[in-house]
PDB file of N, CA and C in Angstrom:
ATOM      1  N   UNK A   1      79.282  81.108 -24.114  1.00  0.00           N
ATOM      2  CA  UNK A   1      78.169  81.876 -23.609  1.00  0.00           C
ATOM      3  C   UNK A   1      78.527  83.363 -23.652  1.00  0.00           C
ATOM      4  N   UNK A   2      77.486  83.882 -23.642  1.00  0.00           N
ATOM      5  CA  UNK A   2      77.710  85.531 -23.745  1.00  0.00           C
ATOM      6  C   UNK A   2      78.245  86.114 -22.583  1.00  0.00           C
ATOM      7  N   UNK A   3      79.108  87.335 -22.867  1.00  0.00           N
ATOM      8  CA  UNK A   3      79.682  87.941 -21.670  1.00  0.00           C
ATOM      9  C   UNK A   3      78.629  88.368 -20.432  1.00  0.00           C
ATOM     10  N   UNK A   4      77.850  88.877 -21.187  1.00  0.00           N
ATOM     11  CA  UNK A   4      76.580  89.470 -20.440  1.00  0.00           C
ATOM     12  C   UNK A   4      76.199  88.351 -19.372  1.00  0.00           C
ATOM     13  N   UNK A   5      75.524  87.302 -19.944  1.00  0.00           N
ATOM     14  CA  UNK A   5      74.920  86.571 -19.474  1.00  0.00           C
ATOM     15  C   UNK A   5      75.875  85.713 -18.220  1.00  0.00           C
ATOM     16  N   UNK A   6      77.378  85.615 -19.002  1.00  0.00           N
ATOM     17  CA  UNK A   6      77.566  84.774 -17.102  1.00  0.00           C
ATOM     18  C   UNK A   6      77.989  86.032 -16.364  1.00  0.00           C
ATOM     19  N   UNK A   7      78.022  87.622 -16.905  1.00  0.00           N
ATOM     20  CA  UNK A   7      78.274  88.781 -15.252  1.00  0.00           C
ATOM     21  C   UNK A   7      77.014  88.788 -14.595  1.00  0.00           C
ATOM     22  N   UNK A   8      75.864  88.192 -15.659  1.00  0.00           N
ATOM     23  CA  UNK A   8      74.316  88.556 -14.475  1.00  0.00           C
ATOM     24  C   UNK A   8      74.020  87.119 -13.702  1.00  0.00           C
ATOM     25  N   UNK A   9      74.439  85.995 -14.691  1.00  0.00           N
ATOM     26  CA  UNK A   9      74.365  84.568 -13.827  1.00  0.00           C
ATOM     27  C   UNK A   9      75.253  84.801 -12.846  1.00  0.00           C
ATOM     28  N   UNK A  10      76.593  85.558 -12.479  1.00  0.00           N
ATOM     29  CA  UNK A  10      77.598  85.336 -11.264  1.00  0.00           C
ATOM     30  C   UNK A  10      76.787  86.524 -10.329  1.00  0.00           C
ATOM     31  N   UNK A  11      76.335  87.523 -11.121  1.00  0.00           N
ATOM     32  CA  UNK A  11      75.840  88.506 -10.062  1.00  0.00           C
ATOM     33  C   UNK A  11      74.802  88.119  -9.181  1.00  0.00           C
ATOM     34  N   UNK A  12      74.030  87.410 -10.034  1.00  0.00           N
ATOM     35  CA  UNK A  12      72.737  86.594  -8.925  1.00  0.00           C
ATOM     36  C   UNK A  12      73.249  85.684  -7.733  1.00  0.00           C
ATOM     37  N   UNK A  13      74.607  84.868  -8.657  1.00  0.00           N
ATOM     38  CA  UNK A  13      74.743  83.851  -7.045  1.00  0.00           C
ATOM     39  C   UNK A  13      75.121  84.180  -6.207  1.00  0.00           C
ATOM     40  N   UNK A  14      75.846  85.572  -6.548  1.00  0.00           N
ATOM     41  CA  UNK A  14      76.783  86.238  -5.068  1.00  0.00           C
ATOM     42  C   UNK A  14      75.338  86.795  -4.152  1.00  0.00           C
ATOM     43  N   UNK A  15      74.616  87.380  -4.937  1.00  0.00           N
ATOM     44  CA  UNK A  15      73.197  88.065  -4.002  1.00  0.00           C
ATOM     45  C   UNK A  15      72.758  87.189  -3.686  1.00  0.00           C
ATOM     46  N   UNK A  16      72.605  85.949  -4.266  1.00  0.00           N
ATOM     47  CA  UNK A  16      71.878  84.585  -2.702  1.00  0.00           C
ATOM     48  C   UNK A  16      72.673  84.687  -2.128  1.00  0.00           C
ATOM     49  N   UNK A  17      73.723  84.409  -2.435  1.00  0.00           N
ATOM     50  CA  UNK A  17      75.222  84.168  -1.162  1.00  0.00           C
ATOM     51  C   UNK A  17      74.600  85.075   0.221  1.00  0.00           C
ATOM     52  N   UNK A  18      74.623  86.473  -0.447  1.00  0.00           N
ATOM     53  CA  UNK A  18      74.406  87.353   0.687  1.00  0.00           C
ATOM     54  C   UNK A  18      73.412  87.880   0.892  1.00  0.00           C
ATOM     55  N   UNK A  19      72.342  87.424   0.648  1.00  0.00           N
ATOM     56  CA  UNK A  19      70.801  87.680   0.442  1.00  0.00           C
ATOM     57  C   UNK A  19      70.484  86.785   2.396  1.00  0.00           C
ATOM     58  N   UNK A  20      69.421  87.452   2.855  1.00  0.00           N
ATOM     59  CA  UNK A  20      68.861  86.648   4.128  1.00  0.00           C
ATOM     60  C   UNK A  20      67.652  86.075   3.533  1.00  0.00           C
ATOM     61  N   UNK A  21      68.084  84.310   3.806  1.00  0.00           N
ATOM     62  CA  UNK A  21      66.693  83.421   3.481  1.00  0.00           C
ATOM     63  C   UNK A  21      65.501  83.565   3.169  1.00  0.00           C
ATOM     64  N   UNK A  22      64.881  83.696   2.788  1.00  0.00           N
ATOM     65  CA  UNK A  22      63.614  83.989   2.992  1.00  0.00           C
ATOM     66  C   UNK A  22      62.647  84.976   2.532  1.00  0.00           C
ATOM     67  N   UNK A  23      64.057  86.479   2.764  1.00  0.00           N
ATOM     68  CA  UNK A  23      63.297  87.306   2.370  1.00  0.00           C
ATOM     69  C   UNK A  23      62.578  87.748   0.934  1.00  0.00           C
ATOM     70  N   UNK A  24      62.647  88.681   0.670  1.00  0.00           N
ATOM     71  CA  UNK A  24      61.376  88.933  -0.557  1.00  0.00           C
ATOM     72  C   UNK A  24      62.691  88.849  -1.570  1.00  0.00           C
ATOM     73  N   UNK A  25      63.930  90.157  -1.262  1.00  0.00           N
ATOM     74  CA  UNK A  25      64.565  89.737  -2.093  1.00  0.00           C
ATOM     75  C   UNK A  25      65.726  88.231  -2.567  1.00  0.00           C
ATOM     76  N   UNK A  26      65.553  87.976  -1.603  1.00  0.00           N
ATOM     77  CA  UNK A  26      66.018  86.527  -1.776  1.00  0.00           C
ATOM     78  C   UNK A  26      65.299  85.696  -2.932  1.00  0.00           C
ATOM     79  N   UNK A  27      63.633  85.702  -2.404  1.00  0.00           N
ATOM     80  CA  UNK A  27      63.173  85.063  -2.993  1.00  0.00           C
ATOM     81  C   UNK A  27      62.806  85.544  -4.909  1.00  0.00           C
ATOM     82  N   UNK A  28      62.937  87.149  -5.058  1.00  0.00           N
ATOM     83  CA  UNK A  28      63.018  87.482  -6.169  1.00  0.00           C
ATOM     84  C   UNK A  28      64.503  87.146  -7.164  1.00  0.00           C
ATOM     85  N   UNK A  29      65.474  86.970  -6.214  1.00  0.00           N
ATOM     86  CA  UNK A  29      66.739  87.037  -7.272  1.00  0.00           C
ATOM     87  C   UNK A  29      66.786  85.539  -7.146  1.00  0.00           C
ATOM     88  N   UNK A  30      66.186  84.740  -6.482  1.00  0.00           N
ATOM     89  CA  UNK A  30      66.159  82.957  -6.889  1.00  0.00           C
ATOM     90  C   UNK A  30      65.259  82.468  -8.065  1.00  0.00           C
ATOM     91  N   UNK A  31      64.336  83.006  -7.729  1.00  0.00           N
ATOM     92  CA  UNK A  31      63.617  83.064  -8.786  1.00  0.00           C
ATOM     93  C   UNK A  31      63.647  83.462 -10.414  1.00  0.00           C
ATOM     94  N   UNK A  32      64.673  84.888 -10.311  1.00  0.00           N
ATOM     95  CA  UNK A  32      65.559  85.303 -11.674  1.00  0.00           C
ATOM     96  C   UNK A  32      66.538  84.515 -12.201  1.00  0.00           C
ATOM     97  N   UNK A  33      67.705  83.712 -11.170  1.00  0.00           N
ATOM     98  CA  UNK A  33      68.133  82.602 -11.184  1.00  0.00           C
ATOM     99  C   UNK A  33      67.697  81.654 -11.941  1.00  0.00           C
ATOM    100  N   UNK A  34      66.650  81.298 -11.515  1.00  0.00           N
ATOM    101  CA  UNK A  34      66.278  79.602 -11.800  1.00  0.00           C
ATOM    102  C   UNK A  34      65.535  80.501 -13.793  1.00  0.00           C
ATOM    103  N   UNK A  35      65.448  81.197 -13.524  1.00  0.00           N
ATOM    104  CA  UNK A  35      64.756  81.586 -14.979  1.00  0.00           C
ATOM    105  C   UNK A  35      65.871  81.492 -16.013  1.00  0.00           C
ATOM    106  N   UNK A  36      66.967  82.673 -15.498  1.00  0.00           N
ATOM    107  CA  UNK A  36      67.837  82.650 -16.448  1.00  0.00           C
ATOM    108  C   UNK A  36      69.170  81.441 -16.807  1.00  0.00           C
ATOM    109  N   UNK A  37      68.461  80.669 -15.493  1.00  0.00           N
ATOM    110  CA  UNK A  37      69.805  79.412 -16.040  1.00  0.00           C
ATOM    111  C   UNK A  37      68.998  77.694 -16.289  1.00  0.00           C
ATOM    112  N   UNK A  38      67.657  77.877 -16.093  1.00  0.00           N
ATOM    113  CA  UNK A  38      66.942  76.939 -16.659  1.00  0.00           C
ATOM    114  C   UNK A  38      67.076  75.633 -15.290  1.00  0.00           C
ATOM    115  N   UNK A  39      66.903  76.315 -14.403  1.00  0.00           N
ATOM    116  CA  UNK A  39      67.446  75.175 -12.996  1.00  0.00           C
ATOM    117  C   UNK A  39      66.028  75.267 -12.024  1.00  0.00           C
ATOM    118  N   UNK A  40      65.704  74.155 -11.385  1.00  0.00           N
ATOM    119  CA  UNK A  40      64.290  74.696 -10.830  1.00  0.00           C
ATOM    120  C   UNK A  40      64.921  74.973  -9.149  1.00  0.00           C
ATOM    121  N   UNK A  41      64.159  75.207  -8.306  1.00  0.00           N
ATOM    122  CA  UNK A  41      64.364  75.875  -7.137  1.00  0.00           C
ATOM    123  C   UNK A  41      65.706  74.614  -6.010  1.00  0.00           C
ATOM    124  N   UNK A  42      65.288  73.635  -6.399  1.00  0.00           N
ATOM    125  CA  UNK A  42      65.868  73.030  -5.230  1.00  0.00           C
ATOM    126  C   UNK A  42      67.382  72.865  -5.770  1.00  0.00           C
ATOM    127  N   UNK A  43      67.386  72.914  -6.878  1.00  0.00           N
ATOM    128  CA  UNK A  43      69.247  72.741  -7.855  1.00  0.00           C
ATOM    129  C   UNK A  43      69.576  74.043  -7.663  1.00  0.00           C
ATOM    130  N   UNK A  44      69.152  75.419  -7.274  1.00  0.00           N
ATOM    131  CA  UNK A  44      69.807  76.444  -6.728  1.00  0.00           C
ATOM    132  C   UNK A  44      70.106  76.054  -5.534  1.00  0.00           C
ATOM    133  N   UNK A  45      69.222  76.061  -4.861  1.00  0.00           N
ATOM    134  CA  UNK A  45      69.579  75.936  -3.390  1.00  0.00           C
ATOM    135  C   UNK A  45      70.378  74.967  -3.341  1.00  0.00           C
ATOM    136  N   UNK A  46      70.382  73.623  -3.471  1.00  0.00           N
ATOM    137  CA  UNK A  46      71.541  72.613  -3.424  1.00  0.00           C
ATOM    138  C   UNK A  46      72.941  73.124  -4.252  1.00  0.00           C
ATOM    139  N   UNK A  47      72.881  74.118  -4.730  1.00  0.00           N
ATOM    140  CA  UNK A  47      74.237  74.896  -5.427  1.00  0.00           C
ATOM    141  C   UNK A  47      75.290  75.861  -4.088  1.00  0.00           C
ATOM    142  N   UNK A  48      74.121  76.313  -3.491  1.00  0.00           N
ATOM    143  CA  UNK A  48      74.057  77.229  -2.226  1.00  0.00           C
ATOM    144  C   UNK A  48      74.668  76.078  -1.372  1.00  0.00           C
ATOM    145  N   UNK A  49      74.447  75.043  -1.417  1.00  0.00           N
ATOM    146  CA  UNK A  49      75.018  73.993  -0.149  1.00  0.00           C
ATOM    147  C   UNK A  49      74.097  73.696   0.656  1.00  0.00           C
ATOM    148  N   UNK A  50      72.662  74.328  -0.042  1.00  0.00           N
ATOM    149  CA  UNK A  50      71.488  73.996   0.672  1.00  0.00           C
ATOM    150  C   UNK A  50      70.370  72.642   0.166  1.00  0.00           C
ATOM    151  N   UNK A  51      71.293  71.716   0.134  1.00  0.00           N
ATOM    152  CA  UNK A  51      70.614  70.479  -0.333  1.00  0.00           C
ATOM    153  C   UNK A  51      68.911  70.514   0.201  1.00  0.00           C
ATOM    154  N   UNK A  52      67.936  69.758  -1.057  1.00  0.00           N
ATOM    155  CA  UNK A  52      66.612  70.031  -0.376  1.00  0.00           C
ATOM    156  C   UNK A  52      66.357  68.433   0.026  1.00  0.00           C
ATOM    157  N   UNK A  53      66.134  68.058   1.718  1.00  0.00           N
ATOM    158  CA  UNK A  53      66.742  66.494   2.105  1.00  0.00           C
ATOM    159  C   UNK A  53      65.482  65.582   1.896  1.00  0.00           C
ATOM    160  N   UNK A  54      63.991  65.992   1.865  1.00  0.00           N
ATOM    161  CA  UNK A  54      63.180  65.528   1.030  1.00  0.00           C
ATOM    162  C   UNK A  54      63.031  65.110  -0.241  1.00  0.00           C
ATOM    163  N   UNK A  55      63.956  65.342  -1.007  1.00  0.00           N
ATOM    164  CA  UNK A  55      63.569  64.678  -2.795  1.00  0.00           C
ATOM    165  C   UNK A  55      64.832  63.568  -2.669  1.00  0.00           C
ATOM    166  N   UNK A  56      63.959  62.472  -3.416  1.00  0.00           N
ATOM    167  CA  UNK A  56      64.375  61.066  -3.507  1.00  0.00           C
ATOM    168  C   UNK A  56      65.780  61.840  -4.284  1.00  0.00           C
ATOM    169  N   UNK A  57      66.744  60.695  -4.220  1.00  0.00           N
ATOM    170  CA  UNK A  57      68.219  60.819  -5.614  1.00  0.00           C
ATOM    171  C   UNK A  57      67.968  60.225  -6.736  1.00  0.00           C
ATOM    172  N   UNK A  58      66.936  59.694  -7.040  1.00  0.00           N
ATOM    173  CA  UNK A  58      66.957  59.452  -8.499  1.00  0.00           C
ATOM    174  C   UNK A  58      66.220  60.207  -8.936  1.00  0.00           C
ATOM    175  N   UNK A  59      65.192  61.548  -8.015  1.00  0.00           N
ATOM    176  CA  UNK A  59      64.712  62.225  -8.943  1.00  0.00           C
ATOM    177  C   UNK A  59      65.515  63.555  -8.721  1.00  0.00           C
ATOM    178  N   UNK A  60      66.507  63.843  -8.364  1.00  0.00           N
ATOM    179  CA  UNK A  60      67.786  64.758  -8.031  1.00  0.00           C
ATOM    180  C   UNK A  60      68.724  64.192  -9.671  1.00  0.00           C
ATOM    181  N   UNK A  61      68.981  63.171 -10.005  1.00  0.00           N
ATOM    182  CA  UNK A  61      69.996  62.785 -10.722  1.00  0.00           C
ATOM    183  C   UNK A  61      69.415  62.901 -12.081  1.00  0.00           C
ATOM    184  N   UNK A  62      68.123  62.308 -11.982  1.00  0.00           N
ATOM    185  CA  UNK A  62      67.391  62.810 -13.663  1.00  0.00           C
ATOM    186  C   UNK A  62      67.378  64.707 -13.513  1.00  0.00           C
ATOM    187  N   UNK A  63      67.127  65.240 -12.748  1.00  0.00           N
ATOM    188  CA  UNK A  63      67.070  66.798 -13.136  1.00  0.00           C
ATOM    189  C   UNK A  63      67.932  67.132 -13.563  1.00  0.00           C
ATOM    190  N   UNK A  64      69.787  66.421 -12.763  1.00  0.00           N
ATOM    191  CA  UNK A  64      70.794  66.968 -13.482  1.00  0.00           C
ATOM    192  C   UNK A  64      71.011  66.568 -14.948  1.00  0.00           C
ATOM    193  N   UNK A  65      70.266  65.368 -14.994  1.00  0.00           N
ATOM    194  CA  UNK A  65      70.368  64.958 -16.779  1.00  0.00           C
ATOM    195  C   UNK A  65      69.528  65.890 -17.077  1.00  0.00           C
ATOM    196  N   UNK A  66      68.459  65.807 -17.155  1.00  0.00           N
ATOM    197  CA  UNK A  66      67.646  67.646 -17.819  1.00  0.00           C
ATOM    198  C   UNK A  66      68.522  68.419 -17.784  1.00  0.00           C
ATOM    199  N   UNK A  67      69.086  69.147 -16.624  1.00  0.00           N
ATOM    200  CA  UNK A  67      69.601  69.977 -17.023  1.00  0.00           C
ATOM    201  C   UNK A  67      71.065  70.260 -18.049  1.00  0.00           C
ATOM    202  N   UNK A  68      71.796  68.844 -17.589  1.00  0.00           N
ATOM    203  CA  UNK A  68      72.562  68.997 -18.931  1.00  0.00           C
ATOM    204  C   UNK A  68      71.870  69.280 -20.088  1.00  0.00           C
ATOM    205  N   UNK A  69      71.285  68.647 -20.660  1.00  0.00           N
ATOM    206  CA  UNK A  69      70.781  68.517 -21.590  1.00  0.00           C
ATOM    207  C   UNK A  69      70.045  69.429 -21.914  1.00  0.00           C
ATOM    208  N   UNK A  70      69.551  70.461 -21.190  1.00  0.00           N
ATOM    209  CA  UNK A  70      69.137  71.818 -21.961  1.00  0.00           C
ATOM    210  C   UNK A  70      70.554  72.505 -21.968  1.00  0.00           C
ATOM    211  N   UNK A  71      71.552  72.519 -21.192  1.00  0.00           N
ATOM    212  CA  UNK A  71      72.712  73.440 -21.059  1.00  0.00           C
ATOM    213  C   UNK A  71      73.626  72.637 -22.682  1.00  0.00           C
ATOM    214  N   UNK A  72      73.353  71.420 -22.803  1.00  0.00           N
ATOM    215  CA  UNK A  72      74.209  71.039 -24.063  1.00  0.00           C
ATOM    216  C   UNK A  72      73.182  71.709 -25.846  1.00  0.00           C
ATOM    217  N   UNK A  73      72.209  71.856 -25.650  1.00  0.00           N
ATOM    218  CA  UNK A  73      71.222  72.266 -26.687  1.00  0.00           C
ATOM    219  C   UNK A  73      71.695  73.560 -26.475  1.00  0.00           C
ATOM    220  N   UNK A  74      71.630  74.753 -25.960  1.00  0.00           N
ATOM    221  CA  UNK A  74      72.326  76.107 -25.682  1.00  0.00           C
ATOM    222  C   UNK A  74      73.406  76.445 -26.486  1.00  0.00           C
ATOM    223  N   UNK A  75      74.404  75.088 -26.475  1.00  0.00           N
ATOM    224  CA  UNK A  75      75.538  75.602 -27.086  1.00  0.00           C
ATOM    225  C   UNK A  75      75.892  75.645 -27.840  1.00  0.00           C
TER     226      UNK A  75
END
């Protein structure tokens, strides 16, 4: 992967890290997140340690197959 691309993918996760919930910018750099790494909202947050405890596990376990599978086409 390009240099570029994992200093702005690491720069985003540290700003959730230290971003407050909720707010606007929270919700703008999650959102840049999920764009630039092809992940939808609840596979960030469950990255964060913020599991989302409403979605079944088999539809948690097919997303991570999606998402391999766009991250293996990438490369």
């Amino acid at each position: 992967m390009p240099r570029g691309f994992l200093q702005r993918r690491n720069t985003l996760w540290q700003a959730l890290r230290t971003a407050e919930p909720g707010s606007a910018d929270f919700e703008a750099t999650l959102q840049e997140l999920c764009a630039l790494i092809g992940w939808d909202r609840a596979r960030v947050l469950a990255g964060l340690g913020w599991p989302d405890p409403g979605q079944p596990e088999q539809e948690r376990l097919q997303e991570d197959r999606d998402a391999q599978t766009q991250m293996d086409r990438r490369q």
